[in-house]
N, C-alpha and C. Protein backbone atom coordinates (compact mmCIF):
# COMPACT_ATOMS: atom_id res chain seq x y z
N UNK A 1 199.11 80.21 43.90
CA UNK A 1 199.17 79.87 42.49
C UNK A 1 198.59 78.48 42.29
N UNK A 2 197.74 78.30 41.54
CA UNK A 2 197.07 77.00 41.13
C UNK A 2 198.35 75.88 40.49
N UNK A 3 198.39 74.74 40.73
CA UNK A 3 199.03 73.89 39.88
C UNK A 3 198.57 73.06 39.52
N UNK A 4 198.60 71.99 38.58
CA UNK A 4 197.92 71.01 37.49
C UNK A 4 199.06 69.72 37.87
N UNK A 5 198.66 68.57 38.17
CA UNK A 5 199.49 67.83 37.69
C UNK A 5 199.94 67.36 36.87
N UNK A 6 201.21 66.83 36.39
CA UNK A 6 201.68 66.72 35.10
C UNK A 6 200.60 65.30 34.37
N UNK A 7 200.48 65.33 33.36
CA UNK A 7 199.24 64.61 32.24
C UNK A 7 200.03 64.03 31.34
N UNK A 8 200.27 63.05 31.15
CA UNK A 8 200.30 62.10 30.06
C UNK A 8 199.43 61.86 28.91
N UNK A 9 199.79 62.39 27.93
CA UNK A 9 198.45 61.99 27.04
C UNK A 9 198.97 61.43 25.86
N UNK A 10 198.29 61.01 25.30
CA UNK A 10 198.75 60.13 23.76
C UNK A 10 198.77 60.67 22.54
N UNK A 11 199.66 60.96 21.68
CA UNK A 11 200.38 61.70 20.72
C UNK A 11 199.27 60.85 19.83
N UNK A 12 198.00 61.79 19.60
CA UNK A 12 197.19 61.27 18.10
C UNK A 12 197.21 62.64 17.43
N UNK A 13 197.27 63.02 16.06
CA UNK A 13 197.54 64.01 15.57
C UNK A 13 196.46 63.91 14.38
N UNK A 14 195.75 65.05 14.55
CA UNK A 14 194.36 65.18 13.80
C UNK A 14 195.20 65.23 11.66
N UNK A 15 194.83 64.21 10.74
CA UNK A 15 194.93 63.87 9.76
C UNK A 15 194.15 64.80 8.63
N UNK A 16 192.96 65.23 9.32
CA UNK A 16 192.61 66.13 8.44
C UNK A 16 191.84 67.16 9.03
N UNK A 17 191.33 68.24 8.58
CA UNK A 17 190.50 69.18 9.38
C UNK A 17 189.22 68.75 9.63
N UNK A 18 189.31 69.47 10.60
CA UNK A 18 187.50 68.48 11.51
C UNK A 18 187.76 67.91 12.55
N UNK A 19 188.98 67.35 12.98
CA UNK A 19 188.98 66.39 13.99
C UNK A 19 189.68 67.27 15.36
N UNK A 20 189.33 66.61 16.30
CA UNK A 20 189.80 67.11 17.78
C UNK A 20 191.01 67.61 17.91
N UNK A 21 191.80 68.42 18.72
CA UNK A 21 193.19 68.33 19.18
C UNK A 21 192.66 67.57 20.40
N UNK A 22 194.08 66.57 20.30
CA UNK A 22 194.67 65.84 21.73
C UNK A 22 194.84 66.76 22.91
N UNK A 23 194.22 66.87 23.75
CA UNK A 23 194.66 67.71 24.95
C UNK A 23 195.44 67.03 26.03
N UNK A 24 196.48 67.67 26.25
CA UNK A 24 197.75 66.96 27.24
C UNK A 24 197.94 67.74 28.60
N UNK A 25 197.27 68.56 28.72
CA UNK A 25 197.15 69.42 29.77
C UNK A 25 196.08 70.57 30.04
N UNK A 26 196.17 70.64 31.34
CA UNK A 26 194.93 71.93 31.73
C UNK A 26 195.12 72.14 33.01
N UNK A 27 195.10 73.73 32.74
CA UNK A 27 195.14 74.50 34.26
C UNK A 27 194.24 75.47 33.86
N UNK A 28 193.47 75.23 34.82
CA UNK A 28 192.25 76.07 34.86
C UNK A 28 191.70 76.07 33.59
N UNK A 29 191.76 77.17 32.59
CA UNK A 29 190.81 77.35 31.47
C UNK A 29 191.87 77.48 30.33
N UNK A 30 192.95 77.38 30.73
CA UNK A 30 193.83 77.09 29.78
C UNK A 30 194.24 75.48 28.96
N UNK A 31 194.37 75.20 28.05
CA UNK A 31 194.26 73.64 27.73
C UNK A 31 195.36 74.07 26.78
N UNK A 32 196.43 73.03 27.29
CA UNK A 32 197.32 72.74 25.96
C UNK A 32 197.58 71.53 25.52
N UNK A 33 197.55 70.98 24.14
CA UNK A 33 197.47 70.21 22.86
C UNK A 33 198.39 69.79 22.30
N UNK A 34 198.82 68.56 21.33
CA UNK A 34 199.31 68.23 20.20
C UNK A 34 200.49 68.40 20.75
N UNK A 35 201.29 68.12 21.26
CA UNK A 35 202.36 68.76 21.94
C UNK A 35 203.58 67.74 20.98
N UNK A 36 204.93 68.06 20.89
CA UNK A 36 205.26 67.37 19.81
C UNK A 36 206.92 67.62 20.27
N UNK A 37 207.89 67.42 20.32
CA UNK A 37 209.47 67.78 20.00
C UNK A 37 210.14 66.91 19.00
N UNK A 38 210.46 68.13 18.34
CA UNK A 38 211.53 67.23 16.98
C UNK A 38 212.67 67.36 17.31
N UNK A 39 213.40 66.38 17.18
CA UNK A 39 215.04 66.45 17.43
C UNK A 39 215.67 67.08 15.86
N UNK A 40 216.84 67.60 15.89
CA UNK A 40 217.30 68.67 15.15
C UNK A 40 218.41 67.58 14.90
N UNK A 41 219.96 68.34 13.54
CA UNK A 41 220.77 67.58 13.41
C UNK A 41 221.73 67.70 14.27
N UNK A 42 221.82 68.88 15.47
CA UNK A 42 222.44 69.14 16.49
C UNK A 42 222.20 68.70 17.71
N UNK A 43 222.91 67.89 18.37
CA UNK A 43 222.20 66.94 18.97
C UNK A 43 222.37 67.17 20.65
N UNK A 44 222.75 68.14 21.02
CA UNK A 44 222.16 69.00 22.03
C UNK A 44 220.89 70.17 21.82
N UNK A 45 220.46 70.21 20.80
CA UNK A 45 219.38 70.65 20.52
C UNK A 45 218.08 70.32 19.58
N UNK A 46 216.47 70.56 20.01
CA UNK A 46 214.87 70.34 19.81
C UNK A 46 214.47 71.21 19.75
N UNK A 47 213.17 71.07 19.40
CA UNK A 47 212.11 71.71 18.97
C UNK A 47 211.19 71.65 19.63
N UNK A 48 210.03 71.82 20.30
CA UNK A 48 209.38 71.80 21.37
C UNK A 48 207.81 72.69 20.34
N UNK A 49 206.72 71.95 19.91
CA UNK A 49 205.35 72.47 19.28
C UNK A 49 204.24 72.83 20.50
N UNK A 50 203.17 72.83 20.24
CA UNK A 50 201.84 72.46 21.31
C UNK A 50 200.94 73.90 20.77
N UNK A 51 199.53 73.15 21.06
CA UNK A 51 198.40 74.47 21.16
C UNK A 51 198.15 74.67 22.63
N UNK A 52 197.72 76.03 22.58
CA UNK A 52 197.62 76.58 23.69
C UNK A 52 196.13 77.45 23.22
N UNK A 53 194.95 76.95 23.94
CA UNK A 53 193.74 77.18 24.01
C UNK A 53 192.83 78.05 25.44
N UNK A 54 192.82 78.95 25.21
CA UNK A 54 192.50 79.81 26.15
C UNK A 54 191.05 80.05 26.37
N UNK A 55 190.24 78.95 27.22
CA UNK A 55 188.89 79.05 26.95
C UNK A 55 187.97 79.71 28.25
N UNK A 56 188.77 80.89 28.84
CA UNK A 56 188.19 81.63 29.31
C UNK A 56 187.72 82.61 29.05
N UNK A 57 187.54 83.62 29.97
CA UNK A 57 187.30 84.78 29.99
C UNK A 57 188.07 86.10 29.46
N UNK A 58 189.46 85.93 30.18
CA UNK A 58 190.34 86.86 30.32
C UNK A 58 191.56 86.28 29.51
N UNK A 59 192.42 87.59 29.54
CA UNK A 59 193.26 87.25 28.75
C UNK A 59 194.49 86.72 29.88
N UNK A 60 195.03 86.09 28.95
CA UNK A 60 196.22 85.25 30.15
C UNK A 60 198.08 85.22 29.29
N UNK A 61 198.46 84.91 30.03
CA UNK A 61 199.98 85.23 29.46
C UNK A 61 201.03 84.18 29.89
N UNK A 62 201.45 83.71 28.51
CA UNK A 62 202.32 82.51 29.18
C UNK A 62 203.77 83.48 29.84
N UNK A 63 204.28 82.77 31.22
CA UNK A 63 205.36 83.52 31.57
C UNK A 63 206.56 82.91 32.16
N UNK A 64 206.45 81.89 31.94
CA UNK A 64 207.59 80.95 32.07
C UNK A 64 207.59 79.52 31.58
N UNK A 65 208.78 78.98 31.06
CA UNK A 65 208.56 77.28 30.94
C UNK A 65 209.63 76.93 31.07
N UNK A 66 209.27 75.08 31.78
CA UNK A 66 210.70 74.60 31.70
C UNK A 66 210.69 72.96 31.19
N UNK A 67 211.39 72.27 30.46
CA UNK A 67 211.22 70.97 30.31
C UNK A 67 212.79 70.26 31.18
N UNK A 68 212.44 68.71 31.16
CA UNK A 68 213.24 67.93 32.20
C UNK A 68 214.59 67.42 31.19
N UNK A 69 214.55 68.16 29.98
CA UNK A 69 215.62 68.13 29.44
C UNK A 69 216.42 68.89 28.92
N UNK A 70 217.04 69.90 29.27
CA UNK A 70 217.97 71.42 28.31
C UNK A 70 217.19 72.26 28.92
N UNK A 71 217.65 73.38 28.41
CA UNK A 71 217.05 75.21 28.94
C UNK A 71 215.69 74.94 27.92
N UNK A 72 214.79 75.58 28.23
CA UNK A 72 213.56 76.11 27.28
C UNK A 72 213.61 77.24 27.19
N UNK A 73 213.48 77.77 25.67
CA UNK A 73 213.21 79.35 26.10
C UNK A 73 212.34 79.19 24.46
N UNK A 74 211.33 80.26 24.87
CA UNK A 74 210.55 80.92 23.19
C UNK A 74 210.80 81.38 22.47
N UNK A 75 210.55 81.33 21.41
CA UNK A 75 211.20 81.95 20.14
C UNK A 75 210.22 82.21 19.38
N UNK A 76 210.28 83.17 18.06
CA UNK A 76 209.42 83.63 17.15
C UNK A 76 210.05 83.57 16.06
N UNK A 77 209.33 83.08 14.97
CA UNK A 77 210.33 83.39 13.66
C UNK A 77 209.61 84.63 12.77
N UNK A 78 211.09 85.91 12.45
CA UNK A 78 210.69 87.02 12.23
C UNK A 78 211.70 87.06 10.98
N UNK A 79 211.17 88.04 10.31
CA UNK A 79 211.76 88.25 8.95
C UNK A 79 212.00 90.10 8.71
N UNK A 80 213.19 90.73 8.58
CA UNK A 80 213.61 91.78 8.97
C UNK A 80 214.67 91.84 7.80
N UNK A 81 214.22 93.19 6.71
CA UNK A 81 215.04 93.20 6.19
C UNK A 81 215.56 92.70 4.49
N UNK A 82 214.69 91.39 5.03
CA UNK A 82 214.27 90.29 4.28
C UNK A 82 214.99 88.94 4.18
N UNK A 83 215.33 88.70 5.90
CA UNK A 83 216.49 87.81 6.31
C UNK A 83 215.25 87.14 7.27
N UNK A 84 215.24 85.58 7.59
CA UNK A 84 214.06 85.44 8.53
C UNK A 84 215.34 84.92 9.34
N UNK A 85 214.93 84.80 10.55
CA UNK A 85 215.79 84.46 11.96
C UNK A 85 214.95 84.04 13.40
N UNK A 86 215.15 83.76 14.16
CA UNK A 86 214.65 83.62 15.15
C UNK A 86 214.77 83.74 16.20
N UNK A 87 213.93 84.86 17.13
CA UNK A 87 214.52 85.54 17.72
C UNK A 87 213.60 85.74 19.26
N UNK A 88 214.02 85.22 20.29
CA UNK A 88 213.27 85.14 21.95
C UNK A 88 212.33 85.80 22.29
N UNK A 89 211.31 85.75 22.88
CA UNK A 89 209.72 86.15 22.92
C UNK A 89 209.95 85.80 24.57
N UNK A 90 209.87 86.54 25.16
CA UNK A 90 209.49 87.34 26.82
C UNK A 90 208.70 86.60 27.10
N UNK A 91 207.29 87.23 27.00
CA UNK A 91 206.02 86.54 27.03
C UNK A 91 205.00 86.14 25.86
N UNK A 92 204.09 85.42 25.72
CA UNK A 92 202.85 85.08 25.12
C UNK A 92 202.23 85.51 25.35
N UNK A 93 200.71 85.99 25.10
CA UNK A 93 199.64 86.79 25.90
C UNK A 93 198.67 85.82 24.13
N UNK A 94 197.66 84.96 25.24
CA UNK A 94 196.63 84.19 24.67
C UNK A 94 195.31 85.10 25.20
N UNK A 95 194.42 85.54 23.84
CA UNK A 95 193.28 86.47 24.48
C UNK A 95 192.10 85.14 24.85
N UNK A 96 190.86 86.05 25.11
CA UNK A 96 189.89 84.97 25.80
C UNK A 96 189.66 84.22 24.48
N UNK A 97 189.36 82.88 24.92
CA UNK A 97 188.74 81.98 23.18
C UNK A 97 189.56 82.02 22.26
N UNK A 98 190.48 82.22 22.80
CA UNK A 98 191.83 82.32 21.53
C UNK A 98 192.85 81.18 21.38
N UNK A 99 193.31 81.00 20.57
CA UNK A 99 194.46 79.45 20.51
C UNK A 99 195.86 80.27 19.90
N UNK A 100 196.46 79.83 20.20
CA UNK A 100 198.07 79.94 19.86
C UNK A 100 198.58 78.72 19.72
N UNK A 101 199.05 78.64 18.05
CA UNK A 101 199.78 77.09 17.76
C UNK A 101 201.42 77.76 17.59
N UNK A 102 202.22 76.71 18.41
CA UNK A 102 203.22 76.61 18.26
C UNK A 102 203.83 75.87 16.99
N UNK A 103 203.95 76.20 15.85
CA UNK A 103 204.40 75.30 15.06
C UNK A 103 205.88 75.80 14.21
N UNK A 104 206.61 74.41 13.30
CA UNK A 104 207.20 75.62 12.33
C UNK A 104 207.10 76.80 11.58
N UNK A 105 208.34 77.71 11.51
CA UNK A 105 207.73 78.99 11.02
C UNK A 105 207.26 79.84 12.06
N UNK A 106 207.19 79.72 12.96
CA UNK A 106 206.26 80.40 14.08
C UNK A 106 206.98 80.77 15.50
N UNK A 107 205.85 81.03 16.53
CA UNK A 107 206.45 80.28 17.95
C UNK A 107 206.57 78.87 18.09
N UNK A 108 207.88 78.84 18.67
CA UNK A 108 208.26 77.41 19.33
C UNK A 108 208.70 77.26 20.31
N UNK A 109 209.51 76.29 21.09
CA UNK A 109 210.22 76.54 22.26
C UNK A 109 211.34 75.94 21.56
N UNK A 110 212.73 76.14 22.20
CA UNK A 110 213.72 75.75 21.58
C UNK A 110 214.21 74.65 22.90
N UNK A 111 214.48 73.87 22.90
CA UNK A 111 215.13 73.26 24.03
C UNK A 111 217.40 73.07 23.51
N UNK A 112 218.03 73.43 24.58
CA UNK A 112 219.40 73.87 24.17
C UNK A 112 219.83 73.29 25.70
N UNK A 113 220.89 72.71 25.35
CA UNK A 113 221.82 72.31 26.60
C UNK A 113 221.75 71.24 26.92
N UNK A 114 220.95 70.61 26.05
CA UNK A 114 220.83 68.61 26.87
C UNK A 114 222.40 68.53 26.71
N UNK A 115 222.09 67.38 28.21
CA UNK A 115 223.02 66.50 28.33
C UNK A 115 223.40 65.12 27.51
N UNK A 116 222.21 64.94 27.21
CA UNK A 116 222.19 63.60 26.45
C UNK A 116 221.02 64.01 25.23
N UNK A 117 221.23 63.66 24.21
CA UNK A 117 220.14 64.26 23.02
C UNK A 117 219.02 63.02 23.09
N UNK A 118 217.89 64.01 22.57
CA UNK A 118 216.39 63.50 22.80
C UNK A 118 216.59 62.37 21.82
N UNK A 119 215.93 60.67 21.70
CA UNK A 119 215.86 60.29 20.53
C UNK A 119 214.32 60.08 20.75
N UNK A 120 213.89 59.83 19.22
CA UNK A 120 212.31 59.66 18.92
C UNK A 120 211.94 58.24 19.86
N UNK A 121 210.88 58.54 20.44
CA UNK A 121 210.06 57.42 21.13
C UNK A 121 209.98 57.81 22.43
N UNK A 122 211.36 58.62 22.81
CA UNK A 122 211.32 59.27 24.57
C UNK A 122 210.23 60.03 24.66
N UNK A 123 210.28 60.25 25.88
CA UNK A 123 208.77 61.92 26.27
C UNK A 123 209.88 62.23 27.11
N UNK A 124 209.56 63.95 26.71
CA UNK A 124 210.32 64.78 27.87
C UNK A 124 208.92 65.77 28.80
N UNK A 125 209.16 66.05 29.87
CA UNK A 125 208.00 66.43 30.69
C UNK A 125 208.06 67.93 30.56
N UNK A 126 207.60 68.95 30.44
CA UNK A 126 207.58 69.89 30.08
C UNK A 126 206.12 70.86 31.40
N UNK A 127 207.03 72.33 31.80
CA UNK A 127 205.80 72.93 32.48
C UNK A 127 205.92 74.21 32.17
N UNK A 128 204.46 74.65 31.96
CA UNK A 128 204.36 76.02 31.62
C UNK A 128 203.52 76.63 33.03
N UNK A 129 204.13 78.44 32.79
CA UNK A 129 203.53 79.22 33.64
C UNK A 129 202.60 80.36 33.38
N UNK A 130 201.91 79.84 33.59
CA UNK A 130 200.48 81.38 33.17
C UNK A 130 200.19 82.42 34.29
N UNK A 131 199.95 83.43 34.20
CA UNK A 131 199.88 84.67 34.68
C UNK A 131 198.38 84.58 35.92
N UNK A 132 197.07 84.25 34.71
CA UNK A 132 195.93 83.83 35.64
C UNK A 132 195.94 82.34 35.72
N UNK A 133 196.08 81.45 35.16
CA UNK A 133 196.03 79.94 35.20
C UNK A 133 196.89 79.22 35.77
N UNK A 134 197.75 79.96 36.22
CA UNK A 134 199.03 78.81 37.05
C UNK A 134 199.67 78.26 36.15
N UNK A 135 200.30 76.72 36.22
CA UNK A 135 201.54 75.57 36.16
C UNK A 135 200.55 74.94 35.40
N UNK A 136 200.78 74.46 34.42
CA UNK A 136 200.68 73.35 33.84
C UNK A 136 201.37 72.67 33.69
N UNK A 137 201.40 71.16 33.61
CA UNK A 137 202.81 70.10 33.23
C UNK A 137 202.47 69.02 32.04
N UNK A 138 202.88 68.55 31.56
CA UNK A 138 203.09 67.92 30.45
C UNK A 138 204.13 66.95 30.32
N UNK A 139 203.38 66.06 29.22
CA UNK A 139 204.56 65.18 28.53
C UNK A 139 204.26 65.16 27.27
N UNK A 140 205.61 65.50 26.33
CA UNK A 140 205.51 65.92 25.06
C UNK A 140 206.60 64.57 24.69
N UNK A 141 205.84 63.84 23.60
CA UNK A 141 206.92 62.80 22.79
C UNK A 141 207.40 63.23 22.16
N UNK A 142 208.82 62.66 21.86
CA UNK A 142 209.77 63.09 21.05
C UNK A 142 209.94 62.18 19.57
N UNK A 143 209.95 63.53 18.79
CA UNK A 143 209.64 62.12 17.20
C UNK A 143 210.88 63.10 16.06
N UNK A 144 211.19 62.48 15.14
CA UNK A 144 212.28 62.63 14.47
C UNK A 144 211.66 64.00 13.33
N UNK A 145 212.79 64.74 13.30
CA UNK A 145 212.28 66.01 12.69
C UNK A 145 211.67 65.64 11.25
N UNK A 146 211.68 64.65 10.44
CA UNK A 146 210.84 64.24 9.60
C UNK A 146 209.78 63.87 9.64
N UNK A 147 209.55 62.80 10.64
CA UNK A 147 207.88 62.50 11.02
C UNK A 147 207.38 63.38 11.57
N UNK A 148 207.84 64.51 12.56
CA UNK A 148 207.21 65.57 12.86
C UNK A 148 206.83 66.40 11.69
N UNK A 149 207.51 67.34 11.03
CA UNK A 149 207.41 67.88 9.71
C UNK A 149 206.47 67.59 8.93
N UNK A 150 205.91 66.25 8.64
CA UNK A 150 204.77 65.76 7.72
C UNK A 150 203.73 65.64 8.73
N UNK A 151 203.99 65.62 10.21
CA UNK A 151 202.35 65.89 10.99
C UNK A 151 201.97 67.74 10.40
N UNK A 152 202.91 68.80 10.17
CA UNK A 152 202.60 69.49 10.11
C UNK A 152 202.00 70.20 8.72
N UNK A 153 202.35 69.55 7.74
CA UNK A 153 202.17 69.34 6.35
C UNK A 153 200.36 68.67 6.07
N UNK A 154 200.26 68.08 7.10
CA UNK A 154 199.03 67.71 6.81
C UNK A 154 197.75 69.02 6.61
């Protein structure tokens, strides 16, 4: 299995359309972006964003993640009924040339179980597992569910 070492990258967040995503990681042909955690009013629990850019060939499948703070697990927000909720996602499957944004409303990762709650300014390190691309690792800053919220508003 290929692994990536974990990447540090700097939380710049594109202001208007046109401009780059920040890339914070890459394994193999996979590149993930913008990476972001909002702290919630529950304070063993975050929010965990990022793009996930698939600039290969084949299709690939995220299949595990873990960050260095609480459980990670995926989530989808689904509406059934006409109740929306949110509800655990197995796997991802990113096709070739394809992007998957994690944002509100959407997929996210949920982070649950800290010991100590995230405050804005920390980075928590975060690794994902792909099917053809291996481990990726990451560091995702942590920013207050308001300043996050208006990066996404933009």
């Amino acid at each position: 299995m290929k692994t990536t070492q974990l990447v540090a990258g700097t939380l710049v967040f594109a202001a208007c359309a046109g401009e780059q995503r920040v890339e914070v990681g890459r394994a193999g042909e996979m590149a993930v972006s913008d990476a972001v955690v909002l702290v919630t009013a529950v304070p063993d629990i975050a929010s965990l964003y990022f793009t996930l850019e698939n600039h290969g060939t084949e299709t690939d499948t995220l299949r595990g993640l873990s960050a260095s703070i609480g459980t990670a697990t995926l989530h989808d927000v689904v509406t059934e009924g006409g109740l929306t909720r949110m509800a655990p996602v197995g796997l991802l499957t990113i096709p070739p040339d394809g992007t998957i944004e994690l944002r509100p409303g959407g997929y996210h990762v949920m982070l649950t179980g800290m010991a100590e709650p995230a405050i804005p300014g920390d980075s928590i390190e975060v690794r994902l597992t792909f099917a053809v691309n291996g481990q990726v690792g990451f560091v995702a800053p942590v920013m207050s569910f308001a300043d996050g919220m208006a990066r996404f508003e933009r």
